[in-house]
N, C-alpha and C. Protein backbone atom coordinates (compact mmCIF):
# COMPACT_ATOMS: atom_id res chain seq x y z
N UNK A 1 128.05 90.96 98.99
CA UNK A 1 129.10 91.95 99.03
C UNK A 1 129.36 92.35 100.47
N UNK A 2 130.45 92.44 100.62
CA UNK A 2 130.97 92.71 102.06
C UNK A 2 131.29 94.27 102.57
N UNK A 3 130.78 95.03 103.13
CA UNK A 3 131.39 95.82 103.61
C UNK A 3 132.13 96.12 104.47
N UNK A 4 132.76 97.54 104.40
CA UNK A 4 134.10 97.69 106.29
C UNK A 4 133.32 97.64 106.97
N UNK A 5 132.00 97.44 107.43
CA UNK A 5 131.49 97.44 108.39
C UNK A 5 131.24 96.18 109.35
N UNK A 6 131.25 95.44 108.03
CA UNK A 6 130.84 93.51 108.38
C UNK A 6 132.45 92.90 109.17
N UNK A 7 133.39 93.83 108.58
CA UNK A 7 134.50 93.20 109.00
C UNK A 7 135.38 93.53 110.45
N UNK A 8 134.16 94.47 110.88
CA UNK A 8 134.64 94.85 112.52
C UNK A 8 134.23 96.22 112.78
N UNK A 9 135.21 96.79 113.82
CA UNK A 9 134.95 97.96 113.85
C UNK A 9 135.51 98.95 113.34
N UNK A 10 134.88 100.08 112.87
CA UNK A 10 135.45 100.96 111.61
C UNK A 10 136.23 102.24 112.48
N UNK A 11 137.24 102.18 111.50
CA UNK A 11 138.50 103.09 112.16
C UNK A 11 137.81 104.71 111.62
N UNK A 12 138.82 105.50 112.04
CA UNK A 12 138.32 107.09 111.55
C UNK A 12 137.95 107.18 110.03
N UNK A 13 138.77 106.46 109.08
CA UNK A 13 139.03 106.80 107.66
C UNK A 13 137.64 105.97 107.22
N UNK A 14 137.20 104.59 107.85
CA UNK A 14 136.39 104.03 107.54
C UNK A 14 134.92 104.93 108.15
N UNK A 15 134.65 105.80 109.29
CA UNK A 15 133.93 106.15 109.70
C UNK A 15 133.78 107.39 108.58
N UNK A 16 134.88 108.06 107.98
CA UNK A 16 134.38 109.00 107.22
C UNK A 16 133.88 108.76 106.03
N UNK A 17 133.78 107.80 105.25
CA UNK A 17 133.44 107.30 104.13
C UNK A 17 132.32 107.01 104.19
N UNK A 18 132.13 106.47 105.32
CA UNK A 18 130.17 106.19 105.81
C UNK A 18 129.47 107.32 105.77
N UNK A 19 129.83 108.54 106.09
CA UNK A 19 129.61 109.56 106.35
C UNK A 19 129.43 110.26 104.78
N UNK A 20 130.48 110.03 104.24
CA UNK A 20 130.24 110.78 102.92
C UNK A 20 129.35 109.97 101.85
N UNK A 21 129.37 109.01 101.96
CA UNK A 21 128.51 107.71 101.19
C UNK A 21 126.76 107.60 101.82
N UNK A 22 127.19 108.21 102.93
CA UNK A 22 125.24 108.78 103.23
C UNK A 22 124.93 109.77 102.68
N UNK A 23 126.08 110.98 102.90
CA UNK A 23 125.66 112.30 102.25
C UNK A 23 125.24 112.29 100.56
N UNK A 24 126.14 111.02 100.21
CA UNK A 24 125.31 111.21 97.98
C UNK A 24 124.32 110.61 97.67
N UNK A 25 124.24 109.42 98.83
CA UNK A 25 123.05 108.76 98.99
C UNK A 25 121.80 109.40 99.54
N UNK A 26 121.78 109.93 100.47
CA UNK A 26 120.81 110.82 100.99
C UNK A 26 120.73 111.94 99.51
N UNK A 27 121.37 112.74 99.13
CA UNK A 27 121.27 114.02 98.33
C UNK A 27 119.78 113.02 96.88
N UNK A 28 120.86 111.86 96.62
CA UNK A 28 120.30 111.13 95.50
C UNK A 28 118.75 110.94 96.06
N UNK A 29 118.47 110.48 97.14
CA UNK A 29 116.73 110.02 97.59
C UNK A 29 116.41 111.12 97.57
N UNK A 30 117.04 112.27 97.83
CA UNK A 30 116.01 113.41 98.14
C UNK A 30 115.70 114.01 96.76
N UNK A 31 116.90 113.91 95.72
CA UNK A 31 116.08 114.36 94.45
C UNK A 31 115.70 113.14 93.50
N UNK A 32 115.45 112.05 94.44
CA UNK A 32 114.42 110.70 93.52
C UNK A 32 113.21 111.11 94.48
N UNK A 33 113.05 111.78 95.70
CA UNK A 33 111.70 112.22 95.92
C UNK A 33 110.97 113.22 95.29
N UNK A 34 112.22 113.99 95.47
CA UNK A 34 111.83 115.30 94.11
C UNK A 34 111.18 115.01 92.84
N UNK A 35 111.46 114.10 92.51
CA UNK A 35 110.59 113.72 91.18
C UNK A 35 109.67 112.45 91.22
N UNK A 36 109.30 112.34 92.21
CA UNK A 36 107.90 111.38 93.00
C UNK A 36 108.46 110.14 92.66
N UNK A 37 110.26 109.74 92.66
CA UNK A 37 110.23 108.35 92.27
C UNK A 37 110.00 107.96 93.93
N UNK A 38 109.29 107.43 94.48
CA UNK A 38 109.14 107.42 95.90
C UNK A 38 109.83 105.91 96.33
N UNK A 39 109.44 105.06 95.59
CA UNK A 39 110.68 103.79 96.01
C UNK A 39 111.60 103.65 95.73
N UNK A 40 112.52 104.51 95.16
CA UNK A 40 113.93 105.18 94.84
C UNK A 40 113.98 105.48 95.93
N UNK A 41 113.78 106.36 96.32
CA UNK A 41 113.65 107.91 97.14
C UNK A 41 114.02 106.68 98.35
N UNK A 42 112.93 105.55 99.17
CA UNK A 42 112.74 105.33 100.38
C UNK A 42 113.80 104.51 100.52
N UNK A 43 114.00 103.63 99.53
CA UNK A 43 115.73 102.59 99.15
C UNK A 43 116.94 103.49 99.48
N UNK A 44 117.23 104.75 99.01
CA UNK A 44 118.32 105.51 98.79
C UNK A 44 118.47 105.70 100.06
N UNK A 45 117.51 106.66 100.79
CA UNK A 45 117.44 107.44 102.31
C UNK A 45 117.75 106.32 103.19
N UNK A 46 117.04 105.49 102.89
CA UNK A 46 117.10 104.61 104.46
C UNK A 46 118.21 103.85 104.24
N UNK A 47 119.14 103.37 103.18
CA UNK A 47 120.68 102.84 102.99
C UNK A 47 121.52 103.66 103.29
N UNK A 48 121.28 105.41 103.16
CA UNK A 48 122.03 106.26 103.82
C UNK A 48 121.69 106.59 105.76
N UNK A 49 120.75 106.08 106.17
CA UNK A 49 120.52 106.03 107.06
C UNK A 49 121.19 105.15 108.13
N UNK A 50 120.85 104.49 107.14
CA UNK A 50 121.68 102.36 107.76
C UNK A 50 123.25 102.87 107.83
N UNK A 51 124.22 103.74 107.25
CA UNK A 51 125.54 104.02 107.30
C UNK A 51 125.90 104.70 108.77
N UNK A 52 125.19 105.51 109.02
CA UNK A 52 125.09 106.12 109.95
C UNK A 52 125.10 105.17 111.54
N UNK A 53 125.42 106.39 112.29
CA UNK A 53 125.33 105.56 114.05
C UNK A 53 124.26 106.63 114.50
N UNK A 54 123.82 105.83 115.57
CA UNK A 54 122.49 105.95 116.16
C UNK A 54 122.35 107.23 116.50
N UNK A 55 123.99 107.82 117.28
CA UNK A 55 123.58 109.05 118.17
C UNK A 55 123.47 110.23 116.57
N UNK A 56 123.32 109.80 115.34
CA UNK A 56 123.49 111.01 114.70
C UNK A 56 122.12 111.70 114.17
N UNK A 57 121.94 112.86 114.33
CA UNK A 57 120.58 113.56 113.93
C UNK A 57 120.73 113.09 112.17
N UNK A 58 121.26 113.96 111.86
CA UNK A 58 121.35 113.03 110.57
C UNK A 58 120.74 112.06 109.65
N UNK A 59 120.80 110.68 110.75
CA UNK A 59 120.54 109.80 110.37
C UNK A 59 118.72 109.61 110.85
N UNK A 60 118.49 110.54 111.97
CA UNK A 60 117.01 110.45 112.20
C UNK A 60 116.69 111.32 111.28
N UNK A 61 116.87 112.31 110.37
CA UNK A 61 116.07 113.12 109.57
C UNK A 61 116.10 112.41 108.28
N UNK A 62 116.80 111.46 108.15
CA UNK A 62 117.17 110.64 106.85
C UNK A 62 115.79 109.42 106.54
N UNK A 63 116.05 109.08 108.44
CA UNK A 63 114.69 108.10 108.99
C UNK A 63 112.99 108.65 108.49
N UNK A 64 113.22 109.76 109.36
CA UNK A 64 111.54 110.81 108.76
C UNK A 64 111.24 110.67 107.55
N UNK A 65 112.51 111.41 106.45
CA UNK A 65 112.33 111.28 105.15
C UNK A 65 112.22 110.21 104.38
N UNK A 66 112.82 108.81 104.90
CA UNK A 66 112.65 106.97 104.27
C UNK A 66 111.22 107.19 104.60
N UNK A 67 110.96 107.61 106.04
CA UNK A 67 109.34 106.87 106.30
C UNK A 67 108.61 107.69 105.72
N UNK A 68 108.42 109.19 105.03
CA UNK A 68 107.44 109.27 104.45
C UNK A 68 107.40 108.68 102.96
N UNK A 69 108.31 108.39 102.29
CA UNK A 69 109.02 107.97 101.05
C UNK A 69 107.94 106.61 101.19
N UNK A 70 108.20 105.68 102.06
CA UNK A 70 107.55 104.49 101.97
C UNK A 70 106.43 104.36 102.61
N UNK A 71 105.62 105.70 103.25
CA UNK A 71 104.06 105.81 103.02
C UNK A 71 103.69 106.45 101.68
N UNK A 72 104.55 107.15 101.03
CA UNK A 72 103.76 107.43 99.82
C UNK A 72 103.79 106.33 98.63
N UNK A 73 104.89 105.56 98.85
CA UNK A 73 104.99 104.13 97.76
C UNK A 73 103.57 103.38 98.26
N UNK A 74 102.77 102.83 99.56
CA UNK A 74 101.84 102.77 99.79
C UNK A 74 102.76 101.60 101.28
N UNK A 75 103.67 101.34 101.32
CA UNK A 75 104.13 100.60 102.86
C UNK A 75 104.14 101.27 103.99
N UNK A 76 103.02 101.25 104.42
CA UNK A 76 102.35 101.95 105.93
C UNK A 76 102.93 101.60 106.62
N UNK A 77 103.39 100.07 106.84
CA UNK A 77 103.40 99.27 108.20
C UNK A 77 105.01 99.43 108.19
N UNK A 78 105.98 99.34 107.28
CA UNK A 78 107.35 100.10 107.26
C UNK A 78 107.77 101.32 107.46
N UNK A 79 106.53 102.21 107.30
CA UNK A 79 106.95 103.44 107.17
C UNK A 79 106.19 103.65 108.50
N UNK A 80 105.72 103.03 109.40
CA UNK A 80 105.18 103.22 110.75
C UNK A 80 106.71 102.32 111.79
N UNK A 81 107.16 101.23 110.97
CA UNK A 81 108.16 101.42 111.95
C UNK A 81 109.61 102.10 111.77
N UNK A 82 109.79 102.68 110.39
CA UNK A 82 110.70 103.60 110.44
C UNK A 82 110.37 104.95 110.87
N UNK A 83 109.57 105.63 111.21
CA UNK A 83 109.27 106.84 111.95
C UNK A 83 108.87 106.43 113.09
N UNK A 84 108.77 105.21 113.73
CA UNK A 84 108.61 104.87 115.43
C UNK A 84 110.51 105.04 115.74
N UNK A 85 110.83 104.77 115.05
CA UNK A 85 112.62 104.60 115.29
C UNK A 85 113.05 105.97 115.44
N UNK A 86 112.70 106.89 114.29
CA UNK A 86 112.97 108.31 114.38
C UNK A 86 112.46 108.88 115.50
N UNK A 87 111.15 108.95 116.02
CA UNK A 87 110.59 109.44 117.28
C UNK A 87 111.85 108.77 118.46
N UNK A 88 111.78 107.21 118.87
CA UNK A 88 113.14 107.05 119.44
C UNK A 88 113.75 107.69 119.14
N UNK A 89 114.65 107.92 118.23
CA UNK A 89 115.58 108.66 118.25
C UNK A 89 116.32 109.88 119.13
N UNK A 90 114.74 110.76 118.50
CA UNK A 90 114.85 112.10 118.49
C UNK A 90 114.62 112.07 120.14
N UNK A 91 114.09 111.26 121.07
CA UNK A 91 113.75 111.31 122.76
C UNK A 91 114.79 110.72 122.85
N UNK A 92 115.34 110.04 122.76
CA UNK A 92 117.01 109.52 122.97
C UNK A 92 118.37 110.35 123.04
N UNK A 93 117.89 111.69 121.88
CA UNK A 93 118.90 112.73 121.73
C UNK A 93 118.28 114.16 122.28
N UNK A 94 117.23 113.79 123.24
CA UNK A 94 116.92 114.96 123.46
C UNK A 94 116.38 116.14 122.50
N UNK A 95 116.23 115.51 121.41
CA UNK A 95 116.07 116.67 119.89
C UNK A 95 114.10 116.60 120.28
N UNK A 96 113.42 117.66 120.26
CA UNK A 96 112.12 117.06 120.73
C UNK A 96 111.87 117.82 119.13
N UNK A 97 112.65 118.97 118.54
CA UNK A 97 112.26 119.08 117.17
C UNK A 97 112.09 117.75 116.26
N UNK A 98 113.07 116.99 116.37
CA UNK A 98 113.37 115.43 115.26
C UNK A 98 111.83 114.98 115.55
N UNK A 99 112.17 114.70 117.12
CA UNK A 99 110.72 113.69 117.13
C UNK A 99 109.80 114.16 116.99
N UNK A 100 109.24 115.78 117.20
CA UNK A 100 107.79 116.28 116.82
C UNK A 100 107.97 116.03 115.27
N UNK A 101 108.59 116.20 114.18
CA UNK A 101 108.73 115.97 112.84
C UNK A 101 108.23 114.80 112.33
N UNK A 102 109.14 113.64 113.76
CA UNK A 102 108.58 112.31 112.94
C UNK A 102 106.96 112.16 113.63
N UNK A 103 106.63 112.57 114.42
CA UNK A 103 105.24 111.95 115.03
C UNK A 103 104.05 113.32 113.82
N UNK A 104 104.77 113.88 113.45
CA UNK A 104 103.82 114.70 112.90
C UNK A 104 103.74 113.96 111.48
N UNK A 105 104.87 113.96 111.23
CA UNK A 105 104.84 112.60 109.67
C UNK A 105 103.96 111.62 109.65
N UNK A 106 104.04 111.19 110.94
CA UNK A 106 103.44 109.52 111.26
C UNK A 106 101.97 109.57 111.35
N UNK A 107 101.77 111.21 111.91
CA UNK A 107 100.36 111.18 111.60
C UNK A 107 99.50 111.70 110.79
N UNK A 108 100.50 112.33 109.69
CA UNK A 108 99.65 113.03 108.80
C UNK A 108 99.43 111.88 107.65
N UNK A 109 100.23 110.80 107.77
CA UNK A 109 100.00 109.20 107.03
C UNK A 109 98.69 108.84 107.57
N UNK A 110 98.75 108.65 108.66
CA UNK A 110 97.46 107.93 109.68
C UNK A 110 96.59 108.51 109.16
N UNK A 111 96.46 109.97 109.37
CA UNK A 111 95.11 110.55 109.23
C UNK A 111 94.75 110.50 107.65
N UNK A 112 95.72 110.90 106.59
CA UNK A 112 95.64 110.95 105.13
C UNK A 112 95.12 109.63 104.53
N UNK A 113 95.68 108.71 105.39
CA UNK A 113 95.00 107.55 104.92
C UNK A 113 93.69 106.81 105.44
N UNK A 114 93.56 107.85 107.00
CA UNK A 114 91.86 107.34 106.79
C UNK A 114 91.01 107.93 106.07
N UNK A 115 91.32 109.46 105.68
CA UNK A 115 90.21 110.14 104.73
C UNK A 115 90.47 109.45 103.76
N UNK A 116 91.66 109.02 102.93
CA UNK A 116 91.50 108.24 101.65
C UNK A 116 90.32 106.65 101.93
N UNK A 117 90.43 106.60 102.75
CA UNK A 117 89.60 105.31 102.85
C UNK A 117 88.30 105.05 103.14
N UNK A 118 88.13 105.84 104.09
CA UNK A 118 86.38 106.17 104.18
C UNK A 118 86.10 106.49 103.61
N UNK A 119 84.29 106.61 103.61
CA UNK A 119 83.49 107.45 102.94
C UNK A 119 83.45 108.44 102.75
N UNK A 120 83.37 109.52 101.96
CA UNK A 120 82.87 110.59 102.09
C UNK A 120 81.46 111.06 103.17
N UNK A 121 81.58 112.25 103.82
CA UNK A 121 80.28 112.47 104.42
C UNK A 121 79.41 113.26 103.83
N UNK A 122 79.97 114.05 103.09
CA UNK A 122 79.45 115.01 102.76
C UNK A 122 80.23 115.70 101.12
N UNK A 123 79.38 116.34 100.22
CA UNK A 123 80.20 116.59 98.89
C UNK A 123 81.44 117.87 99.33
N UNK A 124 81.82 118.18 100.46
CA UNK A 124 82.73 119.24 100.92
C UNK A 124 83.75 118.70 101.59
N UNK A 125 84.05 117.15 101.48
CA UNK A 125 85.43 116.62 101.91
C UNK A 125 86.21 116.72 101.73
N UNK A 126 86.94 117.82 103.18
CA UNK A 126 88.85 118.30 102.15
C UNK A 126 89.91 117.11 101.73
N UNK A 127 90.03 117.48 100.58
CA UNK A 127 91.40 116.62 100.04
C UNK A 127 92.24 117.06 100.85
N UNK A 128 93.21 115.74 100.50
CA UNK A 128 94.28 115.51 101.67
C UNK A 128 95.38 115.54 100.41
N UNK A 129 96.47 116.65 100.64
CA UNK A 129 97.71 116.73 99.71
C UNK A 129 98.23 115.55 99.66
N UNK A 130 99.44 114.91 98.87
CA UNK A 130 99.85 114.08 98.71
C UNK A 130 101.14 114.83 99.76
N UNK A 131 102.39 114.35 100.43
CA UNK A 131 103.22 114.74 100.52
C UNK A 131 104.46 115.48 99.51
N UNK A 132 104.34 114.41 98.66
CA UNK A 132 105.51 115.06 97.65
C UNK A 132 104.90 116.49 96.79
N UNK A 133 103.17 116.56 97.29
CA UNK A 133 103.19 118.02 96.53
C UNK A 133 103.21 118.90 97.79
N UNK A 134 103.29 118.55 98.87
CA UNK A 134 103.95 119.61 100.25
C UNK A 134 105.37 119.73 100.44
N UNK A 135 105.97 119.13 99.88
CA UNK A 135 107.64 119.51 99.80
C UNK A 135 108.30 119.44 98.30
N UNK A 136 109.38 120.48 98.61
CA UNK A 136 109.65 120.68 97.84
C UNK A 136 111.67 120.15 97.59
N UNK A 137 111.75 119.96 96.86
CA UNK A 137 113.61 119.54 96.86
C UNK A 137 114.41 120.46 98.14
N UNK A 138 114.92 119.80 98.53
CA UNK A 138 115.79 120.02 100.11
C UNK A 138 114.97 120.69 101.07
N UNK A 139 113.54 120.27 101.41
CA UNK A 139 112.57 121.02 102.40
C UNK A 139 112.88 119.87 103.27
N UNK A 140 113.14 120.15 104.40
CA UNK A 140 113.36 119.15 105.80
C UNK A 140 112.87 119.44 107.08
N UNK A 141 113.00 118.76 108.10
CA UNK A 141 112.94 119.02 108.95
C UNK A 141 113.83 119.81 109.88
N UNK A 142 113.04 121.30 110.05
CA UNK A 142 114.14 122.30 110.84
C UNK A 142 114.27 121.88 112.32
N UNK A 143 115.59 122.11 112.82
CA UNK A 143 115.83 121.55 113.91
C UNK A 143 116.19 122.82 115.03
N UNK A 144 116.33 123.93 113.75
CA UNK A 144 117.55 125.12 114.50
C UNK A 144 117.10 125.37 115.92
N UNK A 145 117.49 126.26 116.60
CA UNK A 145 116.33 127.14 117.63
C UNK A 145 115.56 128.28 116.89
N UNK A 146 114.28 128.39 117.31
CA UNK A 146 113.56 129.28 116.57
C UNK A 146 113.35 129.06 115.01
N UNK A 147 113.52 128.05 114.85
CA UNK A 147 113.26 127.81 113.69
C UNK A 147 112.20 126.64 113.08
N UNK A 148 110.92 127.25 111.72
CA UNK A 148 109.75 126.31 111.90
C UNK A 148 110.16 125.45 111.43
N UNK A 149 109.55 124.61 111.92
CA UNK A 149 108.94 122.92 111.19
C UNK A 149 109.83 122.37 110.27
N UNK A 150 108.64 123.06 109.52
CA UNK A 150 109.90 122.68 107.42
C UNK A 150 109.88 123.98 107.18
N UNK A 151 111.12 123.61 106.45
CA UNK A 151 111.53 124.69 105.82
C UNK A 151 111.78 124.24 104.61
């Protein structure tokens, strides 16, 4: 299947359609994360991501949210280079909120998945939340000024 995109460069009318075709796409992953379908969720986000152009925040918070989507399906090594892209991003746009979001994503995978994997040391080893039970439907990454983390 061909899209306006394959066929050159996209005029205003074609640029807004991308735009709105991320926004139902994105809305849709975020409530297929909402209900832990997580390879829904990482398919949806990151095709609404792919619509998008580089300089758009947008499309890096879309990035954060694919890459945790496809560390919780269990694709580390995808979801390590879709949140290396978002960190680009976010130092590319000057956003140092985007990129602390994605490097904090990237490592709460890293670290979640070495306690899942080692040994225990001791019978007092804190569990490590899953993500989808730390967010909740439309919790994102805040970008505002003065404004935390997630919201």
């Amino acid at each position: 299947m061909t899209c306006l995109a394959d066929l050159g460069i996209l005029d205003q009318h074609g640029q807004a359609m991308a735009v709105s075709a991320a926004g139902h796409l994105g809305s849709a992953g975020e409530r297929a994360f909402a209900r832990q379908d997580v390879r829904t969720a990482a398919n949806l986000l990151l095709r609404a991501a792919d619509l998008l152009d580089e300089g758009d925040r947008t499309k890096a918070r879309l990035l954060i949210d694919g890459g945790e989507a496809l560390a919780e399906a269990g694709d580390l090594a995808q979801s390590a280079l879709v949140l290396d892209h978002a960190i680009e991003m976010g130092r590319a746009l000057g956003d140092h909120a985007l990129e602390t979001c994605a490097r904090l994503a990237q490592l709460y995978f890293a670290h979640s998945t070495n306690l899942r994997s080692s040994p225990p040391t001791s019978p007092m080893r804190p569990s490590v939340p899953s993500p989808t039970s730390r967010r909740r439907p439309g919790m994102t990454c805040s970008t505002g000024p003065g404004a935390s983390l997630w919201r």
